[in-house]
Protein backbone atom coordinates (compact mmCIF):
# COMPACT_ATOMS: atom_id res chain seq x y z
CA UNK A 1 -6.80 14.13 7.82
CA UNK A 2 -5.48 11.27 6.42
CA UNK A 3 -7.32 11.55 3.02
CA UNK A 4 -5.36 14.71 3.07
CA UNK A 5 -2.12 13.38 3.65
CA UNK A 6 -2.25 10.64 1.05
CA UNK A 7 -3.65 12.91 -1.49
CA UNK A 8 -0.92 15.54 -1.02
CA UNK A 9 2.19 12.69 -0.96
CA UNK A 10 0.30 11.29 -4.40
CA UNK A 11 -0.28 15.31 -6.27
CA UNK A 12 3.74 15.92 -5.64
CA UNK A 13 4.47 12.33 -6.43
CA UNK A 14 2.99 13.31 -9.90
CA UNK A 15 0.96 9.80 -9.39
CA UNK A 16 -1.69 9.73 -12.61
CA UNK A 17 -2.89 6.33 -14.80
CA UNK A 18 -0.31 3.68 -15.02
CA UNK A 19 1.96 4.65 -12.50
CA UNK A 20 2.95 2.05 -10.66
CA UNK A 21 3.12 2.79 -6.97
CA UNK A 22 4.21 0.69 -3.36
CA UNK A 23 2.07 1.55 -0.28
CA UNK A 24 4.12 -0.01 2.62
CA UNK A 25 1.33 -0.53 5.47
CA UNK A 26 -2.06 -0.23 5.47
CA UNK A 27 -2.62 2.29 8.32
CA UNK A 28 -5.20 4.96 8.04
CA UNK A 29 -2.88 7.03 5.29
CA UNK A 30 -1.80 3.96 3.23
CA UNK A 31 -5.61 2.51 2.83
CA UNK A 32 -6.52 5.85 1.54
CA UNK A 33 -3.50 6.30 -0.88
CA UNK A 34 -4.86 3.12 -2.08
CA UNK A 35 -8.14 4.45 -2.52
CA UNK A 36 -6.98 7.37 -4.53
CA UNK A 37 -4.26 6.06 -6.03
CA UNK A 38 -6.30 3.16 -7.71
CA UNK A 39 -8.87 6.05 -8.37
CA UNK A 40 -6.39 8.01 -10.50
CA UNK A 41 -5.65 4.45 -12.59
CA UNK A 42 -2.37 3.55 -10.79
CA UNK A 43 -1.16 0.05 -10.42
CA UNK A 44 -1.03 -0.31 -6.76
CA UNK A 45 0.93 -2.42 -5.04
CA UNK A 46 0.79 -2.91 -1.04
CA UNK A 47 3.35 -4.05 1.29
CA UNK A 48 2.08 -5.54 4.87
CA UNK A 49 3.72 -7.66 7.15
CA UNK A 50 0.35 -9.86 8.25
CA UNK A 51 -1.04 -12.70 6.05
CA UNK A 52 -4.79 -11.37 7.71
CA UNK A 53 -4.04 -8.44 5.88
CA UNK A 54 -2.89 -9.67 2.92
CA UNK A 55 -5.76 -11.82 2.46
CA UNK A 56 -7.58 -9.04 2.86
CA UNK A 57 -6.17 -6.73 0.40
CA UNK A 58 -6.00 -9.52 -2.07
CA UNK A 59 -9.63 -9.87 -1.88
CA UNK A 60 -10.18 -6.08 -2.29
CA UNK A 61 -8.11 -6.98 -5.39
CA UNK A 62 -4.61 -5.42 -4.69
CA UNK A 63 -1.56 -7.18 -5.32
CA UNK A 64 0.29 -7.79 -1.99
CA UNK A 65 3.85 -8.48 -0.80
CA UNK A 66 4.63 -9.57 2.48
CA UNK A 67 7.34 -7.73 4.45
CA UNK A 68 9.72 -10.28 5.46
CA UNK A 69 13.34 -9.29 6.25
CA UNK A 70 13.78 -5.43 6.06
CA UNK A 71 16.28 -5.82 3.76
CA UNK A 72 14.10 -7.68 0.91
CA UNK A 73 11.54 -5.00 0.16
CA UNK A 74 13.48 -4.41 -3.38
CA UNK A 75 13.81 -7.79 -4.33
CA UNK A 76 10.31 -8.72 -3.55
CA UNK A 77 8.97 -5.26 -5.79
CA UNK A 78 11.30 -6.14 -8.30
CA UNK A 79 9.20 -9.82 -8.45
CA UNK A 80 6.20 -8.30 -8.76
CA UNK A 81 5.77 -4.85 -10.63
């Protein structure tokens, strides 16, 4: 189901190579938006709030933010993509 999920939000998202795209958490539906996302030839870009994750992610090769204050989610995407 959550394959599903993540590949329905990307089709009506219009997601497609060189997108550029923020998952915020890496639950069941974000890891596989990641999957297909990055499949598809978007620039992903994930957003946890755990350095264990992070590290993680960054050695899958995603680029990571960490979720700080709630507020600075723009800020820190601006930084990045």
């Amino acid at each position: 189901m959550p394959s599903t999920t993540a590949w329905n939000a990307l089709e009506r998202s219009g997601v497609a190579r060189g997108t550029r795209l923020v998952i915020v958490g890496m639950g069941a539906v974000g890891s596989a938006a990641v999957a297909l996302a990055r499949a598809r030839g978007a620039r992903v870009l994930a957003a946890v709030r755990e350095q264990a994750q992070a590290t993680a992610l960054r050695a899958s090769g995603l680029e990571v933010i960490l979720l700080g204050e709630p507020g600075a989610l723009g800020a820190a995407v601006k930084s990045v993509l």
